[in-house]
PDB file of N, CA and C in Angstrom:
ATOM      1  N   UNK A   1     -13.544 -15.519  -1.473  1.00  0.00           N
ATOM      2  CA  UNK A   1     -13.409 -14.364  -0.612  1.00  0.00           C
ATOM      3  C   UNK A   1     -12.705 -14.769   0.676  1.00  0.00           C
ATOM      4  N   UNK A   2     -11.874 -14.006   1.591  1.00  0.00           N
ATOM      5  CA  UNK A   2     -11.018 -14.082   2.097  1.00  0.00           C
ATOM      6  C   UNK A   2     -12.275 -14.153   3.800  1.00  0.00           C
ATOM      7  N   UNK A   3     -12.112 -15.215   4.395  1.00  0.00           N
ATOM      8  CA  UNK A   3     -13.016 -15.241   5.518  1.00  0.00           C
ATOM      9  C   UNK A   3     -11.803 -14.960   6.795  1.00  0.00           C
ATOM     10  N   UNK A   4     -11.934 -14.112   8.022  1.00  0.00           N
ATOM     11  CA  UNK A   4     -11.004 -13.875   8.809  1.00  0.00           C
ATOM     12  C   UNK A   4     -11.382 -14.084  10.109  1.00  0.00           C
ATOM     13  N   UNK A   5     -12.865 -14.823  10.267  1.00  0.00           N
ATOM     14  CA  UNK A   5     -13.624 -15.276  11.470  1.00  0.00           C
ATOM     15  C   UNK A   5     -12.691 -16.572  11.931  1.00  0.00           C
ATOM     16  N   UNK A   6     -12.468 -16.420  13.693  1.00  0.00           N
ATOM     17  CA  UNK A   6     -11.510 -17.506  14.210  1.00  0.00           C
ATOM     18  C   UNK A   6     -10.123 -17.598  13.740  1.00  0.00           C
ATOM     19  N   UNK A   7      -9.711 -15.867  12.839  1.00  0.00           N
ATOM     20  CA  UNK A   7      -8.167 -16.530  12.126  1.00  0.00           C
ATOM     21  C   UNK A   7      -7.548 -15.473  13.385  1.00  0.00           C
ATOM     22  N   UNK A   8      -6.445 -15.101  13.279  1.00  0.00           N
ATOM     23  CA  UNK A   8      -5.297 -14.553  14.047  1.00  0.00           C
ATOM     24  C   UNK A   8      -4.747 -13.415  13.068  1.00  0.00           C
ATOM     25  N   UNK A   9      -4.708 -12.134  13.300  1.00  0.00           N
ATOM     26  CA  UNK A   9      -4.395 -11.635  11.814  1.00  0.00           C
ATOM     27  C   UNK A   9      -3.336 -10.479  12.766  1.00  0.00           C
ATOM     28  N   UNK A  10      -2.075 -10.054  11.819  1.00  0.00           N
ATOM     29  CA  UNK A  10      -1.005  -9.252  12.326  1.00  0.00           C
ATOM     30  C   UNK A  10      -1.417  -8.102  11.287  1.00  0.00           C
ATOM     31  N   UNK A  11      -1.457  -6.607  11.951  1.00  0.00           N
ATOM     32  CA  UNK A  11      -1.191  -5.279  10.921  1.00  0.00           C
ATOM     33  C   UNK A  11      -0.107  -4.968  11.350  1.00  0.00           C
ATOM     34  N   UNK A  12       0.852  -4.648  10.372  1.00  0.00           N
ATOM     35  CA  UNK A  12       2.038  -4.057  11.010  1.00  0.00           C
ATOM     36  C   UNK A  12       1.717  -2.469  10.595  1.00  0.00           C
ATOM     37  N   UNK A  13       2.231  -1.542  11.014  1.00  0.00           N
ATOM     38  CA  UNK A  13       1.835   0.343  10.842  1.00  0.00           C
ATOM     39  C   UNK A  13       0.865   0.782  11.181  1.00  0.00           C
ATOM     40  N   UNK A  14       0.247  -0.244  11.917  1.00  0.00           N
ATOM     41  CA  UNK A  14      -1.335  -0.560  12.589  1.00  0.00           C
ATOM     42  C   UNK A  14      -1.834   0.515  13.122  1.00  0.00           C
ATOM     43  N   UNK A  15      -1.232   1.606  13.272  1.00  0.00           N
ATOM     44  CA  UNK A  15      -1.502   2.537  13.482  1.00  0.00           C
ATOM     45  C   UNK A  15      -1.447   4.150  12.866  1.00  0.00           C
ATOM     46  N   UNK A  16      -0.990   3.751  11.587  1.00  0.00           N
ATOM     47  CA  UNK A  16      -1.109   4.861  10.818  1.00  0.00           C
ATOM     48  C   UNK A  16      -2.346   4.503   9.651  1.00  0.00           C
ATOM     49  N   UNK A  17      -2.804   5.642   8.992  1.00  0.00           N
ATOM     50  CA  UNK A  17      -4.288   5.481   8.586  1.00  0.00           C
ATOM     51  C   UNK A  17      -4.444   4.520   7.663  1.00  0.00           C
ATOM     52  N   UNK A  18      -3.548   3.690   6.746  1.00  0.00           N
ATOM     53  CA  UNK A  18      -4.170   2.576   6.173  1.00  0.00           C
ATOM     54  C   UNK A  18      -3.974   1.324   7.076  1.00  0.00           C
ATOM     55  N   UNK A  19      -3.773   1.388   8.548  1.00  0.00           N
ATOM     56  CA  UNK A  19      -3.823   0.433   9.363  1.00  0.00           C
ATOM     57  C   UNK A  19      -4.744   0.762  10.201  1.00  0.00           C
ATOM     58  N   UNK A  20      -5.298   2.085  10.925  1.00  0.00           N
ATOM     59  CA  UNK A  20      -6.393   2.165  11.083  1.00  0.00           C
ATOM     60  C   UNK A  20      -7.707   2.182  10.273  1.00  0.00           C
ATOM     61  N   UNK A  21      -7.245   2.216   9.007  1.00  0.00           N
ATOM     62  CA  UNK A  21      -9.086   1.539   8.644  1.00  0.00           C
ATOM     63  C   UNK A  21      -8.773   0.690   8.150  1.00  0.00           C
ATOM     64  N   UNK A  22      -7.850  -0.271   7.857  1.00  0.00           N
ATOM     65  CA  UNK A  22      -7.875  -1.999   8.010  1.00  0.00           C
ATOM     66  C   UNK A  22      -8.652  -2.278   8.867  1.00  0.00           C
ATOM     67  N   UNK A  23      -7.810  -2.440  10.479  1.00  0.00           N
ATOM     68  CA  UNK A  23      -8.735  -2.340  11.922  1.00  0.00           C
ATOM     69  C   UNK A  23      -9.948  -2.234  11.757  1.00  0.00           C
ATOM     70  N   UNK A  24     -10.675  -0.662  11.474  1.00  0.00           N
ATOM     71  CA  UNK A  24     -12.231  -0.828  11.546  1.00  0.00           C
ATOM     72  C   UNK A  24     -13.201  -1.613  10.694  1.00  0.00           C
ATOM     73  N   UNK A  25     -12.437  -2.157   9.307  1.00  0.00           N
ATOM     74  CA  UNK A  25     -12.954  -2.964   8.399  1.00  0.00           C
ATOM     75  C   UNK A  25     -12.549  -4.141   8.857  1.00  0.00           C
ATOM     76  N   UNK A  26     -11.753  -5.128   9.313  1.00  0.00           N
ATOM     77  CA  UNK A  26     -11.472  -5.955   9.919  1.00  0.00           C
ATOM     78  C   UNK A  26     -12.725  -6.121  10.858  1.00  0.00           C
ATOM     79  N   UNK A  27     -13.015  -5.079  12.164  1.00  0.00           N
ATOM     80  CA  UNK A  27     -13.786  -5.905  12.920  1.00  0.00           C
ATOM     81  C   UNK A  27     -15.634  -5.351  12.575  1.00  0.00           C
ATOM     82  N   UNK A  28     -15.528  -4.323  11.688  1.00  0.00           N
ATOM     83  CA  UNK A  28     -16.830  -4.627  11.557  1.00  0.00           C
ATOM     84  C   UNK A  28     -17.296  -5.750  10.347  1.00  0.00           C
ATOM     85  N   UNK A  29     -16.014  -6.224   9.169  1.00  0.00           N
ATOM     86  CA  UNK A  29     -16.713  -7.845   8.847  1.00  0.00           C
ATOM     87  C   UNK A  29     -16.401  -8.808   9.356  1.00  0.00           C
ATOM     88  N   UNK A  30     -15.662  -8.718  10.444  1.00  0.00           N
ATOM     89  CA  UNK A  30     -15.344 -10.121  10.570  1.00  0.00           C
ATOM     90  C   UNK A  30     -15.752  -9.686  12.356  1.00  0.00           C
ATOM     91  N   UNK A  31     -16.701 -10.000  12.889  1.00  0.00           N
ATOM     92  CA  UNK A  31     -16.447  -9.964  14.217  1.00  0.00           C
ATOM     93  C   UNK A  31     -16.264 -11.143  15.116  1.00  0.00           C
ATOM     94  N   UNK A  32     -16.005 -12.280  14.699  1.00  0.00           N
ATOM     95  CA  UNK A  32     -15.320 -13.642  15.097  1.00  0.00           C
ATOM     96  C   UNK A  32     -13.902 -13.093  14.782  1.00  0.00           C
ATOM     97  N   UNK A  33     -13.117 -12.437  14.822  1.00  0.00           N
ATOM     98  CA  UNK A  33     -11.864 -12.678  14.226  1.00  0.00           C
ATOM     99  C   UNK A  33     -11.410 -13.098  15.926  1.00  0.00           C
ATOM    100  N   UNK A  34     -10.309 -14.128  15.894  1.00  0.00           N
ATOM    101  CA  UNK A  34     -10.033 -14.647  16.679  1.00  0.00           C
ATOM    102  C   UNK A  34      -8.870 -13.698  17.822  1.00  0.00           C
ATOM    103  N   UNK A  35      -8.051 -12.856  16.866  1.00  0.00           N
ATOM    104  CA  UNK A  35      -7.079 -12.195  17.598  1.00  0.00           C
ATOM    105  C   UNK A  35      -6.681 -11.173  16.463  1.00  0.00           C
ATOM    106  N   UNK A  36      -6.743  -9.728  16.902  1.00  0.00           N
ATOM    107  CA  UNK A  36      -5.925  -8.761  15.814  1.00  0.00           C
ATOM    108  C   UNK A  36      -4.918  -8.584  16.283  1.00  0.00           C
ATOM    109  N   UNK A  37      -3.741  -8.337  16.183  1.00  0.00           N
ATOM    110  CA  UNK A  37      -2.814  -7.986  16.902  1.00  0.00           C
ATOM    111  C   UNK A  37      -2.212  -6.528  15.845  1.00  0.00           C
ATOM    112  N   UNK A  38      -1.744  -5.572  16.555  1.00  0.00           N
ATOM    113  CA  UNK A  38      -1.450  -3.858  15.912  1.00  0.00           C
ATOM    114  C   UNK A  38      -0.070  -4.057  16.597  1.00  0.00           C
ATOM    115  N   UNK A  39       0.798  -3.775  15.538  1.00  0.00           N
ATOM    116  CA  UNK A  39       2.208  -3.820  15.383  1.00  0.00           C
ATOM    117  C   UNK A  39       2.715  -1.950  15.158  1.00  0.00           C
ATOM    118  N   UNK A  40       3.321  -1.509  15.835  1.00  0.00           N
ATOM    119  CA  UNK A  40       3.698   0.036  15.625  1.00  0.00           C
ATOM    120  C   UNK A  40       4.566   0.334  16.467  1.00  0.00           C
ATOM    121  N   UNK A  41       5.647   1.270  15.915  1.00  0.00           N
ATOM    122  CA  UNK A  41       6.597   1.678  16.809  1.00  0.00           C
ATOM    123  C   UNK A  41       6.746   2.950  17.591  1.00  0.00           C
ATOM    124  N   UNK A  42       5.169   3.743  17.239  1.00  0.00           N
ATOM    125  CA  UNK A  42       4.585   4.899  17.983  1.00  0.00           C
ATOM    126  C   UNK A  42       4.141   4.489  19.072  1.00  0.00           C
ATOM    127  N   UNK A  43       4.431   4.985  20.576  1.00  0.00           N
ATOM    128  CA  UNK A  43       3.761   4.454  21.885  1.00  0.00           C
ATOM    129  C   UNK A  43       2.305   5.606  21.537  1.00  0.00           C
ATOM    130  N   UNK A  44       2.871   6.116  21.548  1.00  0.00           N
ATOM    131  CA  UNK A  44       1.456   7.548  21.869  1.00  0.00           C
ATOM    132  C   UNK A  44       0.604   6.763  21.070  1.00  0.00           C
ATOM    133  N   UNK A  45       0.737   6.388  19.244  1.00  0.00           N
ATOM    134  CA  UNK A  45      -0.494   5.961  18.960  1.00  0.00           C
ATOM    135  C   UNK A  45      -1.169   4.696  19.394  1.00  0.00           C
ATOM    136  N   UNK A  46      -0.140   3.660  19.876  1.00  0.00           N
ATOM    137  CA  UNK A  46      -0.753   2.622  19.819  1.00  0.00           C
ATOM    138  C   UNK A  46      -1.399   2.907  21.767  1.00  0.00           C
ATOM    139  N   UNK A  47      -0.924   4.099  22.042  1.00  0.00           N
ATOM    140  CA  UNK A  47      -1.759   3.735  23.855  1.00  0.00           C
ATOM    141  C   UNK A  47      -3.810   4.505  22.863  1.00  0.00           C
ATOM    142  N   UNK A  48      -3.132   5.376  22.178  1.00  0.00           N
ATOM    143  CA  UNK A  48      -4.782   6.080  21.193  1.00  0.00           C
ATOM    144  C   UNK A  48      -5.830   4.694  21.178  1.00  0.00           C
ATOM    145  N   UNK A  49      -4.740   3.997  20.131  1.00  0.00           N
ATOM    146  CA  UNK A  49      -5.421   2.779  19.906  1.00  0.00           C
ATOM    147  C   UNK A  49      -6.186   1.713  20.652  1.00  0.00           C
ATOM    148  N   UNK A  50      -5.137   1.612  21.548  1.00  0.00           N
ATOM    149  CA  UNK A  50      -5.964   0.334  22.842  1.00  0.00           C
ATOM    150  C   UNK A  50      -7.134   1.367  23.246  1.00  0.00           C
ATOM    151  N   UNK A  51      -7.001   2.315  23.566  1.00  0.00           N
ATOM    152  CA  UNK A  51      -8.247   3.459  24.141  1.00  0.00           C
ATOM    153  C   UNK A  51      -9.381   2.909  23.480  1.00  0.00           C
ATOM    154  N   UNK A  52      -9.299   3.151  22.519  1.00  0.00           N
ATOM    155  CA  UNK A  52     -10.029   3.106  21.259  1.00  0.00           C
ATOM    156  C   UNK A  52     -10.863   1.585  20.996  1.00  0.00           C
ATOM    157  N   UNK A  53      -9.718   0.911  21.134  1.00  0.00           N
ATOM    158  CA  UNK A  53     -10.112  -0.599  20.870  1.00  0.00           C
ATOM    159  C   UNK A  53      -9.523  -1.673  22.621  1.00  0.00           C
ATOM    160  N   UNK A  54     -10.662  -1.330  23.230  1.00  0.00           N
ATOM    161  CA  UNK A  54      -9.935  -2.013  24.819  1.00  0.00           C
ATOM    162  C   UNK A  54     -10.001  -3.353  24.636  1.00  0.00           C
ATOM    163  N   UNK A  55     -10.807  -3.957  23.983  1.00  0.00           N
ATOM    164  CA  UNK A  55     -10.804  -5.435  24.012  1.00  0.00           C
ATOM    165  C   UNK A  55      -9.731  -6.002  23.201  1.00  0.00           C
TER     166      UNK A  55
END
């Protein structure tokens, strides 16, 4: 099984809906993940997003 605690992980479309519930499955199993980083070329969604996710 794929462990993602302490890794660095890139979504690219990170903000359209199979990148937003990557995201919420991402940090509710893995909440060590070291860094998500959300890749999107929507400003509006990705300012939604940081809202959403400030840390």
């Amino acid at each position: 099984m794929l462990d993602l605690n302490n890794k660095s992980v890139l979504i690219t479309g990170g903000t359209g809906s199979l990148g937003k519930a990557l995201t919420r499955r991402i940090f509710a199993e893995f909440p060590n993940v070291k860094r998500l980083v959300i890749f999107s070329r929507d400003e509006q969604k990705q300012f939604q997003m940081a809202q959403k996710y400030p840390e």
